[in-house]
C-alpha atoms as a PDB file:
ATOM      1  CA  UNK A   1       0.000   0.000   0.000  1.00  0.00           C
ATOM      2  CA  UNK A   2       1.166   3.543  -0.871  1.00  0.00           C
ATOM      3  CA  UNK A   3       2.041   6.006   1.176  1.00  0.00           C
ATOM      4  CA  UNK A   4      -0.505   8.583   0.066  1.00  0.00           C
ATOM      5  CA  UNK A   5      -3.119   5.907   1.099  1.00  0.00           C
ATOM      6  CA  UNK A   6      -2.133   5.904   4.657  1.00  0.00           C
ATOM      7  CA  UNK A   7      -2.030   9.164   4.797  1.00  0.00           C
ATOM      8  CA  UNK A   8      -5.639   9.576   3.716  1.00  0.00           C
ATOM      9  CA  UNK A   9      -6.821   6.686   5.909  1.00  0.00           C
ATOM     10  CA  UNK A  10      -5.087   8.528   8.778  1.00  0.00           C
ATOM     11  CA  UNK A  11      -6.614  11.631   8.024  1.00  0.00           C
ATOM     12  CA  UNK A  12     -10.222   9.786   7.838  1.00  0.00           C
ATOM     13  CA  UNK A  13      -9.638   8.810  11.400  1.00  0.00           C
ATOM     14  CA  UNK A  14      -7.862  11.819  12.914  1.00  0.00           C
ATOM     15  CA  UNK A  15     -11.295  13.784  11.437  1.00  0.00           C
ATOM     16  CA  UNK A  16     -13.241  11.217  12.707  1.00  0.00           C
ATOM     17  CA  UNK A  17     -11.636  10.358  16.270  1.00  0.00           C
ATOM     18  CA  UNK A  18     -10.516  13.948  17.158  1.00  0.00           C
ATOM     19  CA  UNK A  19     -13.677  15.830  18.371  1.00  0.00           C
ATOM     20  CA  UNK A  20     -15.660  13.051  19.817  1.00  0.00           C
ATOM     21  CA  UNK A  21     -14.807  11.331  22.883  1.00  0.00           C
ATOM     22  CA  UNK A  22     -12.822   8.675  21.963  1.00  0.00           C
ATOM     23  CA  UNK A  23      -9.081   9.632  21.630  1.00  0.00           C
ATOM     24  CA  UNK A  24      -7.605  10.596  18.257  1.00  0.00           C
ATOM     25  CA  UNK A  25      -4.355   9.492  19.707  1.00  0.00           C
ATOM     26  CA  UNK A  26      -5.233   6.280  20.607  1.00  0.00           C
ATOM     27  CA  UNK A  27      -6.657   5.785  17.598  1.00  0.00           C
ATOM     28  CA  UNK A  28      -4.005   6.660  15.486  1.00  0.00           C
ATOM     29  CA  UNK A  29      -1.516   4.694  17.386  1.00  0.00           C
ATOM     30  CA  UNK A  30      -3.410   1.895  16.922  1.00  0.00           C
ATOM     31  CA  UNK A  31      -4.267   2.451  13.078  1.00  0.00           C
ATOM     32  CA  UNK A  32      -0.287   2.876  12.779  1.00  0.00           C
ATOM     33  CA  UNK A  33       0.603  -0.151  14.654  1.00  0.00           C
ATOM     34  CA  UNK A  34      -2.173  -2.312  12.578  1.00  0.00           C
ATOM     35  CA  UNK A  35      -0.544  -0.638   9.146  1.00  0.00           C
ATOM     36  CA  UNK A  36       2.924  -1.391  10.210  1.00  0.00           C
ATOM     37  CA  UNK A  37       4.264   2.268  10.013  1.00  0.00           C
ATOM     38  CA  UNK A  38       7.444   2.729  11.256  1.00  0.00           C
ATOM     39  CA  UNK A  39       8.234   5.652  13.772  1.00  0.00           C
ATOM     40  CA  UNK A  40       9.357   8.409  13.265  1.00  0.00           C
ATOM     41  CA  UNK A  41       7.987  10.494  10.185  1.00  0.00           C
ATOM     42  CA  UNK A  42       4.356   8.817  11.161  1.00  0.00           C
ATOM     43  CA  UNK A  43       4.559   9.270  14.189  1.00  0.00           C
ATOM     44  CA  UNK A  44       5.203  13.249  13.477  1.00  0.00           C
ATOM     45  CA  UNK A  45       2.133  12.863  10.971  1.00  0.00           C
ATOM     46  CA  UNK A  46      -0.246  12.145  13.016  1.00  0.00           C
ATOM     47  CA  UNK A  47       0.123  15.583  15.116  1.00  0.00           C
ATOM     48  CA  UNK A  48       0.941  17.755  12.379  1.00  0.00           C
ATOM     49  CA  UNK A  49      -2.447  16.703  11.074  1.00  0.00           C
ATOM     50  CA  UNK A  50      -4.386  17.753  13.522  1.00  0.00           C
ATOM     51  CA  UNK A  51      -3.943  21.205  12.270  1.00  0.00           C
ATOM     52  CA  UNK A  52      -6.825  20.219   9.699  1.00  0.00           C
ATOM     53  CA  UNK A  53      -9.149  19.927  12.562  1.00  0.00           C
ATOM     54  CA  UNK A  54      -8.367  23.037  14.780  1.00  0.00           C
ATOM     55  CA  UNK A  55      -9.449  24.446  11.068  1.00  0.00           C
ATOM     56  CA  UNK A  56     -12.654  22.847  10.413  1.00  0.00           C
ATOM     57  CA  UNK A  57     -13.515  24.319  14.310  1.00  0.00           C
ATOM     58  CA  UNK A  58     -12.764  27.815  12.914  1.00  0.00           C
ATOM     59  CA  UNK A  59     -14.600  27.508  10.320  1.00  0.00           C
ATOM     60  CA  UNK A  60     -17.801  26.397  11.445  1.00  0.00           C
ATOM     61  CA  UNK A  61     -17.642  29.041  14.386  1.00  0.00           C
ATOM     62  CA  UNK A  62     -15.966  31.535  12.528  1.00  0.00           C
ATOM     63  CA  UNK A  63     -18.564  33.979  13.271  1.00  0.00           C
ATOM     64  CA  UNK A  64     -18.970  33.719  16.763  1.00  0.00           C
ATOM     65  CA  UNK A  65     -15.460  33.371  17.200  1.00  0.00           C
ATOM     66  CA  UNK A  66     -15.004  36.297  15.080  1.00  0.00           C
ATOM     67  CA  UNK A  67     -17.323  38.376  16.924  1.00  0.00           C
ATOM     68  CA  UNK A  68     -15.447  37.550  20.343  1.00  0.00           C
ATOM     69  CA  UNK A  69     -12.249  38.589  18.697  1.00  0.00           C
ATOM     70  CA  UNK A  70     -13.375  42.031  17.187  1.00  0.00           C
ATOM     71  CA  UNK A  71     -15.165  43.475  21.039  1.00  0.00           C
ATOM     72  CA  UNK A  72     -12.473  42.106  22.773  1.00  0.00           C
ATOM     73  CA  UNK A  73     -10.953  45.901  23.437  1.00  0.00           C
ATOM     74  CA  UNK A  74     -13.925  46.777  25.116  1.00  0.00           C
ATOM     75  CA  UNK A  75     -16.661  44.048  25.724  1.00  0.00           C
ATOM     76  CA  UNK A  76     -16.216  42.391  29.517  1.00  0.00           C
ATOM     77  CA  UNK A  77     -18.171  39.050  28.104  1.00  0.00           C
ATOM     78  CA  UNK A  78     -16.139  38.728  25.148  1.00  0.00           C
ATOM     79  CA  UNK A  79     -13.005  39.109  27.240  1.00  0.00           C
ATOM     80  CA  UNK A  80     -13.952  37.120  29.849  1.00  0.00           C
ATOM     81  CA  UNK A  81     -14.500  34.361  27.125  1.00  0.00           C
ATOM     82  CA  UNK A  82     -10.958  34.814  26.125  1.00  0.00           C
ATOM     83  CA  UNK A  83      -9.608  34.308  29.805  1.00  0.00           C
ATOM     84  CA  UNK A  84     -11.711  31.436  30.540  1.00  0.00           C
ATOM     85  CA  UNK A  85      -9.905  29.756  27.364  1.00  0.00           C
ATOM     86  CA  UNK A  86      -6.227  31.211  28.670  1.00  0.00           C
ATOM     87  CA  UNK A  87      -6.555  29.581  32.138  1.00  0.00           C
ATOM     88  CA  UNK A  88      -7.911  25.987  30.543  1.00  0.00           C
ATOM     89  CA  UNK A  89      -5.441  25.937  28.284  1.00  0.00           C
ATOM     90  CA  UNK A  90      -2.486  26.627  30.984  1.00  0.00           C
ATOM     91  CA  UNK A  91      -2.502  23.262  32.774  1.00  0.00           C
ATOM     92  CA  UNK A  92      -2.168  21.077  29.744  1.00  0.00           C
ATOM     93  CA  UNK A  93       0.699  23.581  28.335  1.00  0.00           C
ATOM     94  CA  UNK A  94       2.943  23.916  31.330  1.00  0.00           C
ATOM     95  CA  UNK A  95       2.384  19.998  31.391  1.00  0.00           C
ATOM     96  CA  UNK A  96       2.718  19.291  28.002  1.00  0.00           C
ATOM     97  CA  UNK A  97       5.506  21.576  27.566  1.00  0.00           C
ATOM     98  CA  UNK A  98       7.262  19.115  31.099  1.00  0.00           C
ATOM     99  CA  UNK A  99       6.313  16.035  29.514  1.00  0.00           C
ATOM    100  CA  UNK A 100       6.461  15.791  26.161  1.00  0.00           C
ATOM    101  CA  UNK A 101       9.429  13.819  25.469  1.00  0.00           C
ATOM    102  CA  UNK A 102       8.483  11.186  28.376  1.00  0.00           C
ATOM    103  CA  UNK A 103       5.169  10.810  27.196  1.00  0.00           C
ATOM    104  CA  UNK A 104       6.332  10.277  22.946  1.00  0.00           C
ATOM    105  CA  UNK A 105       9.275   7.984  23.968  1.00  0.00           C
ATOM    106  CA  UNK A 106       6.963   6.133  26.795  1.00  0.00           C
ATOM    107  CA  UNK A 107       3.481   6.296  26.379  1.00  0.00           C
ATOM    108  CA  UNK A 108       3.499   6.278  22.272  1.00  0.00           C
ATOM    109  CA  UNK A 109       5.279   3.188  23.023  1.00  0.00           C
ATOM    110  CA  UNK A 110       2.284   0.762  24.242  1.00  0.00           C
ATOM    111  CA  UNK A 111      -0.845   0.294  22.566  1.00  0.00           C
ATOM    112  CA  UNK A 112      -1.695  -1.710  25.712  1.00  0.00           C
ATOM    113  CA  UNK A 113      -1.944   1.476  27.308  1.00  0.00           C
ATOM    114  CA  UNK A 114      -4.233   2.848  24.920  1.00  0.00           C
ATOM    115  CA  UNK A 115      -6.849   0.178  24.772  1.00  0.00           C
ATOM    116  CA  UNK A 116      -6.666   0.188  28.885  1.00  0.00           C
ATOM    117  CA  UNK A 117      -7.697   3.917  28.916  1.00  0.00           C
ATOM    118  CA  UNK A 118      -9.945   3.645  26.053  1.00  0.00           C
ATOM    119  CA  UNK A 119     -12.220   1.376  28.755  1.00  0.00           C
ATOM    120  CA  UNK A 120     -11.661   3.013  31.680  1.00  0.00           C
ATOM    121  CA  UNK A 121     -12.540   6.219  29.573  1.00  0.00           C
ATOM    122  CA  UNK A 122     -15.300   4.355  28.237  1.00  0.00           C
ATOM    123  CA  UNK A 123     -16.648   3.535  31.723  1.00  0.00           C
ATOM    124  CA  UNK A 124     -16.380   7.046  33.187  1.00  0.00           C
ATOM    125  CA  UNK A 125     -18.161   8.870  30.278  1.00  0.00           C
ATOM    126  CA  UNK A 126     -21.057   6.028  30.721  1.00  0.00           C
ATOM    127  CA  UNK A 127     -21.461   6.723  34.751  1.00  0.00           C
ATOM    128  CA  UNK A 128     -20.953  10.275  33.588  1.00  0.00           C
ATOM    129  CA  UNK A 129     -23.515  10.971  31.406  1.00  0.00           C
ATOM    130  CA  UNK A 130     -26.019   8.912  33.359  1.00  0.00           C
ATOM    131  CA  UNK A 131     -25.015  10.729  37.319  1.00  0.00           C
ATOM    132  CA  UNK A 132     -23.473  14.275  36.449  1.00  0.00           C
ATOM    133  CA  UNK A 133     -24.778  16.812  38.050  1.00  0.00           C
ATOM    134  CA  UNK A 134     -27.653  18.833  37.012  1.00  0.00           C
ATOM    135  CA  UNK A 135     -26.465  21.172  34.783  1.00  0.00           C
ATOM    136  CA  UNK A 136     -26.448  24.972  35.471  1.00  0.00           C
ATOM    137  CA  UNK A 137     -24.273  26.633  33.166  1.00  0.00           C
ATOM    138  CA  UNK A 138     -25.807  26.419  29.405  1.00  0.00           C
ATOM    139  CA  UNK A 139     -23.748  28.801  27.632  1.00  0.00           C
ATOM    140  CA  UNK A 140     -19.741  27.409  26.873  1.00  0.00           C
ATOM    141  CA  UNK A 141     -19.066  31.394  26.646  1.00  0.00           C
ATOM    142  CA  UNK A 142     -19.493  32.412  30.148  1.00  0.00           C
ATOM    143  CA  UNK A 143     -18.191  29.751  32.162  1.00  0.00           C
ATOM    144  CA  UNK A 144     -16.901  31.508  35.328  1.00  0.00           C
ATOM    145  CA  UNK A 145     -12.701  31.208  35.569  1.00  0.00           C
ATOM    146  CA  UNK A 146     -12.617  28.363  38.389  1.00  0.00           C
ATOM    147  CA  UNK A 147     -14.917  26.321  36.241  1.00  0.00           C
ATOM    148  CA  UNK A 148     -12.770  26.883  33.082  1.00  0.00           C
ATOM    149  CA  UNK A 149      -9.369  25.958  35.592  1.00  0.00           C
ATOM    150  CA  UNK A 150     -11.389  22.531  36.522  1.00  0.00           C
ATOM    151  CA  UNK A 151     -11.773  22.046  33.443  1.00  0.00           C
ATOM    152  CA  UNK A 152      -7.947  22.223  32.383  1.00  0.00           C
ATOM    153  CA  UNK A 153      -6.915  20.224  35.053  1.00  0.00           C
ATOM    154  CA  UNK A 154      -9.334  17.380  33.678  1.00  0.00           C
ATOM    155  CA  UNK A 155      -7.318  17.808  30.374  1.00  0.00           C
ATOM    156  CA  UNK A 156      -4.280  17.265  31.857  1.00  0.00           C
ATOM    157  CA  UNK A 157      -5.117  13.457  31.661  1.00  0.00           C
ATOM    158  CA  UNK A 158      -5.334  13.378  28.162  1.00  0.00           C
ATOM    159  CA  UNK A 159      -1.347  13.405  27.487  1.00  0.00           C
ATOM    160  CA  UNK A 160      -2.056  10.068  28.298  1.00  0.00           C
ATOM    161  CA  UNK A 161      -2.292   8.504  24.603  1.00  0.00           C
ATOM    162  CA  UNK A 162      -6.133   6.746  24.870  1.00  0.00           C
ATOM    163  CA  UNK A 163      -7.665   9.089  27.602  1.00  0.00           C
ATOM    164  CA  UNK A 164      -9.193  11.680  24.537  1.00  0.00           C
ATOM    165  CA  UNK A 165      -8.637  15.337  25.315  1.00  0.00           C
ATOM    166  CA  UNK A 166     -12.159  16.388  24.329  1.00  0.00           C
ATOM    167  CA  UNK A 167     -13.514  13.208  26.927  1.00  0.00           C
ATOM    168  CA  UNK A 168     -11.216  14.357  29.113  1.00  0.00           C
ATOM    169  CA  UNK A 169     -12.408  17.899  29.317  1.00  0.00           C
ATOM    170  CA  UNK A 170     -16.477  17.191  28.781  1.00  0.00           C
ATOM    171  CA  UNK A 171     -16.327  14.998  31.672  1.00  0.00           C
ATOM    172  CA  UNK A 172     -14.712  17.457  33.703  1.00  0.00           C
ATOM    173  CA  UNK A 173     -17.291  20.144  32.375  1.00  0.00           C
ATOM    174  CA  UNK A 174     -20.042  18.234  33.194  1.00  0.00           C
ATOM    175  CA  UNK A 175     -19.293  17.784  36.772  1.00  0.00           C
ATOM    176  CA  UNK A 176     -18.471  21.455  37.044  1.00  0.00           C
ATOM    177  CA  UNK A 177     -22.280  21.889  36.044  1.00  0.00           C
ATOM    178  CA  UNK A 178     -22.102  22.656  31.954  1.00  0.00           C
ATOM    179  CA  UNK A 179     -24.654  21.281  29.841  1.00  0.00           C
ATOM    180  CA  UNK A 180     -23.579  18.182  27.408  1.00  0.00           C
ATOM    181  CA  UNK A 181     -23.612  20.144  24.300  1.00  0.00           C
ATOM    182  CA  UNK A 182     -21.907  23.461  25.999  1.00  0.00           C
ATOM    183  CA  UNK A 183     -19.608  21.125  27.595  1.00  0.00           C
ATOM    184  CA  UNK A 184     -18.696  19.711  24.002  1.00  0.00           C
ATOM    185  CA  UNK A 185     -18.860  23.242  22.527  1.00  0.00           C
ATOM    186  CA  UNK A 186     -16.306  24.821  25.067  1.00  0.00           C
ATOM    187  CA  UNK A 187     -14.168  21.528  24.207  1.00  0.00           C
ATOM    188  CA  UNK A 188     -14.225  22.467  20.864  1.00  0.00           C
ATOM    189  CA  UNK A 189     -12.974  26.208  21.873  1.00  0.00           C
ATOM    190  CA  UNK A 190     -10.312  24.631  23.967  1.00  0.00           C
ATOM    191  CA  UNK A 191      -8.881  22.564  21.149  1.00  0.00           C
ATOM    192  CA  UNK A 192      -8.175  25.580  19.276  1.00  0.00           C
ATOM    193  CA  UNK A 193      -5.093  26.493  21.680  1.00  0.00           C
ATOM    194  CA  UNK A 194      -4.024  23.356  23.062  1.00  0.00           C
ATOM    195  CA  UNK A 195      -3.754  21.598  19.394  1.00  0.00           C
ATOM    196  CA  UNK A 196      -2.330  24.828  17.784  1.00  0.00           C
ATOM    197  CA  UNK A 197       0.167  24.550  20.783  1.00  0.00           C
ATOM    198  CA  UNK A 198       1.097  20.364  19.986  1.00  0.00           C
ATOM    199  CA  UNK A 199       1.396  21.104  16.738  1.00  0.00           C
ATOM    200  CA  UNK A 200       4.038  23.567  16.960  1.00  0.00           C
ATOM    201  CA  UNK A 201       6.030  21.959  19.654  1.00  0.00           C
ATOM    202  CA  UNK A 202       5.920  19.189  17.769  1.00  0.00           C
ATOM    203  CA  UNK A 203       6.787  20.435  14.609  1.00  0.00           C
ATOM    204  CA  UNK A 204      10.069  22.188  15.575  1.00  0.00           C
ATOM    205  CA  UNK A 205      10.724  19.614  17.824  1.00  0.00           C
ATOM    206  CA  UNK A 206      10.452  16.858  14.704  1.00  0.00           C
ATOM    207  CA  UNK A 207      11.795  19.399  12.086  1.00  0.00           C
ATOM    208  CA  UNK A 208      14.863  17.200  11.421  1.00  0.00           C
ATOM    209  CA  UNK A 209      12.487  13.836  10.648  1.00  0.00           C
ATOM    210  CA  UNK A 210      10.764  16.147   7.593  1.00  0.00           C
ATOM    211  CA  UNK A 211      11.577  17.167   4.339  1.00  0.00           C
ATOM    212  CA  UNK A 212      10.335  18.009   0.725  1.00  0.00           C
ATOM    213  CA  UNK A 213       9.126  14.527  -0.178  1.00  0.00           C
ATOM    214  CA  UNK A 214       7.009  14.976   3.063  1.00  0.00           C
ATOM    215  CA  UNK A 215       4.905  18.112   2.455  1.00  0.00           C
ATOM    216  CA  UNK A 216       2.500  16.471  -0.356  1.00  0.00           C
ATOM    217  CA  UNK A 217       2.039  13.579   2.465  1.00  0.00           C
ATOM    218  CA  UNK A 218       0.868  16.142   5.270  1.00  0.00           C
ATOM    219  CA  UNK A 219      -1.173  18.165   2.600  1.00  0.00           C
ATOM    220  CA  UNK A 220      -3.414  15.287   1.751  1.00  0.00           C
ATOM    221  CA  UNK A 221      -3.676  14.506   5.969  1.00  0.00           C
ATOM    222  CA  UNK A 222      -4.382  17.610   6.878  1.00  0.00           C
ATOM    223  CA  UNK A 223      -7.116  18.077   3.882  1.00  0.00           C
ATOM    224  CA  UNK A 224      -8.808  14.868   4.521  1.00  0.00           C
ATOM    225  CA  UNK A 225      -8.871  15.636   8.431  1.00  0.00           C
ATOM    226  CA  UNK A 226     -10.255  18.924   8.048  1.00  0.00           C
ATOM    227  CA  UNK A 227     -13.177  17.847   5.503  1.00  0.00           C
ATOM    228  CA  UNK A 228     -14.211  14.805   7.476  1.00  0.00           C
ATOM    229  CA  UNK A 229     -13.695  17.019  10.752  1.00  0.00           C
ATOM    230  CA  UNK A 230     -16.738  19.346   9.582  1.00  0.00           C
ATOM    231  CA  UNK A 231     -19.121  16.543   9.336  1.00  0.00           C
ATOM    232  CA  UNK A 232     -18.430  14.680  12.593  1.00  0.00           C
ATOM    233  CA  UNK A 233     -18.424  18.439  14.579  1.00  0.00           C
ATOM    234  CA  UNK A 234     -21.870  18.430  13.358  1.00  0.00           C
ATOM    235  CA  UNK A 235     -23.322  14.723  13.861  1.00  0.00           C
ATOM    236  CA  UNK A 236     -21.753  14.628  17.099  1.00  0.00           C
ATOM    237  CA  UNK A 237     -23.707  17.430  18.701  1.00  0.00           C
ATOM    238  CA  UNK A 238     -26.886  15.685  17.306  1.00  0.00           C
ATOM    239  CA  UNK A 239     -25.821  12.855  19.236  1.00  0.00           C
ATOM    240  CA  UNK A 240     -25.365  14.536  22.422  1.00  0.00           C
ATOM    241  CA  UNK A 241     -27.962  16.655  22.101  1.00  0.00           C
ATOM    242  CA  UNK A 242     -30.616  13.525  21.568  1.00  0.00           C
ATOM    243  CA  UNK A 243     -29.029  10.771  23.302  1.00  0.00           C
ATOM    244  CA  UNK A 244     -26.031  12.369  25.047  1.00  0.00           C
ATOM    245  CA  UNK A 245     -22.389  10.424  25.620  1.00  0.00           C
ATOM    246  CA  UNK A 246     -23.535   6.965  26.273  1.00  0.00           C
ATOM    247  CA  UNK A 247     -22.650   5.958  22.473  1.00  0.00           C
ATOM    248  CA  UNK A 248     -19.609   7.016  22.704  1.00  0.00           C
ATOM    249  CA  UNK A 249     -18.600   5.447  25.888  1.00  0.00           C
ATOM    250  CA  UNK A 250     -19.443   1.977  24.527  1.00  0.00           C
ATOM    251  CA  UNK A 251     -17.968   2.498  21.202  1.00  0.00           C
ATOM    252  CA  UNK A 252     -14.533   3.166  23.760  1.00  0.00           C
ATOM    253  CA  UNK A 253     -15.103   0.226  24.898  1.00  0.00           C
ATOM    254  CA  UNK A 254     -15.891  -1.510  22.189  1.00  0.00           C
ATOM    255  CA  UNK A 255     -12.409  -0.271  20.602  1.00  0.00           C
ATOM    256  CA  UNK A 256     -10.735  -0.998  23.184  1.00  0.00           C
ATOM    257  CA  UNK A 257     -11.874  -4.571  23.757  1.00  0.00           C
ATOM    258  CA  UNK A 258     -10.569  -5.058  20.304  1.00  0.00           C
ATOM    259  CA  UNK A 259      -7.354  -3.653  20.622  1.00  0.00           C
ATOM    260  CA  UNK A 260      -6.441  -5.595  23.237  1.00  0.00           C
ATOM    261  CA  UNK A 261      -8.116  -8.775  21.715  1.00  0.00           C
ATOM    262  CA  UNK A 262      -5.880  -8.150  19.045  1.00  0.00           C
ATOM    263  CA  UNK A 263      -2.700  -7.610  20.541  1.00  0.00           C
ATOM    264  CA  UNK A 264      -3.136 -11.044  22.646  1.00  0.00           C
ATOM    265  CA  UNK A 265      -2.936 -12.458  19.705  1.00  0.00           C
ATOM    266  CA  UNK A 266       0.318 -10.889  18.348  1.00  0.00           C
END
């Protein structure tokens, strides 16, 4: 199999996987280790696609986003917005920013760990979205700042490969009080900053592993992962809205079930 095909298959699922609640990490990981891909190169892939879904979140908020950016110099709500999203985004940076190489050379390293957290993830969203507490804050805008600092503690746990940022930080939304489909919304927000962030760490920090021959490779990822990112934004808050996390928590499961089913058998 070509390389161009991989990298449209791992597009597919990094537009797929990287929004709802069931790792994009993980998931690529796995798809990599079930392709044979060597490291390196692939490995580098997989986050400098990524960029192709922070996109497809601009672009279907664009206008509210837009409209926070432009009264920021003199609207409080607009600029509380933007501080809310500053102090969620600092816990997983400072750790990100500690970790990074311990987490690639260690973490990246076992798919065991992957399928582990994808059930245990897959458990907690399930008891989540059936005992959260009853929701009081609707609007993913005007969450007040300790909420918002919860809330980017809970994504701390997703530099574990498996645990799912966006899980990660709905769950920790939800027990702060946010609705499911503001919790998912503010998720959304969040990834703008904290996958802008990987993505540049890990770019300079993997510039020597790319080259010319690369760039066609990363186009196709990143145009694949933005395209299929816009239509998964979109079913998945019709999920939550109608039947909240539930699915998602036993398709974790389900995932991970077979992952480890699989690798028993290697």
């Amino acid at each position: 199999m070509s390389d161009w095909i991989y990298a449209i298959i791992l597009g597919v699922i990094e537009g797929l996987t990287e929004f709802i609640p069931v790792s994009s990490t993980g998931m690529l990981l796995l798809a990599k280790l079930v392709m044979g891909l060597p490291d390196g190169f692939w490995d580098t892939f997989t986050v400098l696609i990524q960029l192709g879904a922070i996109f497809a979140v601009v672009t279907l908020y664009f206008s509210r986003l837009w409209s926070v950016v432009i009264r920021l110099p003199y609207d409080a709500r607009a600029q509380k917005f933007a501080l809310s999203i500053i102090v969620a985004f600092i816990p997983a940076a400072i750790a990100g920013l500690l970790l990074h190489d311990i987490i690639k050379s260690v973490l990246f390293e076992s798919p065991r760990v992957v399928c582990i957290a994808l059930i245990l993830g897959g458990i907690v969203l399930l008891v989540i979205d059936r005992y959260a507490p009853y929701p009081t804050r609707q609007d993913p805008l005007a969450l007040p700042l300790g909420t918002s600092l919860v809330i980017g503690l809970f994504q701390c746990l997703a530099l574990v490969p498996g645990v799912s940022r966006s899980g990660a930080t709905i769950v920790g939304s939800m027990l702060m009080g946010v609705e499911k489909r503001a919790a998912a919304e503010f998720a959304f927000f969040l990834a703008i900053p904290v996958m802008a962030g990987a993505f540049t760490v890990d770019a300079w920090k993997s510039r020597h592993e790319l080259n010319t021959g690369h760039t066609g490779l990363v186009a196709v990822g990143f145009v694949v992962s933005f395209l299929v990112a816009l239509a998964v934004i979109r079913a998945m808050l019709t999920i939550v809205t109608r039947r909240g996390y539930a699915p998602f928590g036993w398709l974790r499961i389900l995932i991970g079930g077979v992952g480890l089913a699989i690798l028993s058998l290697r």
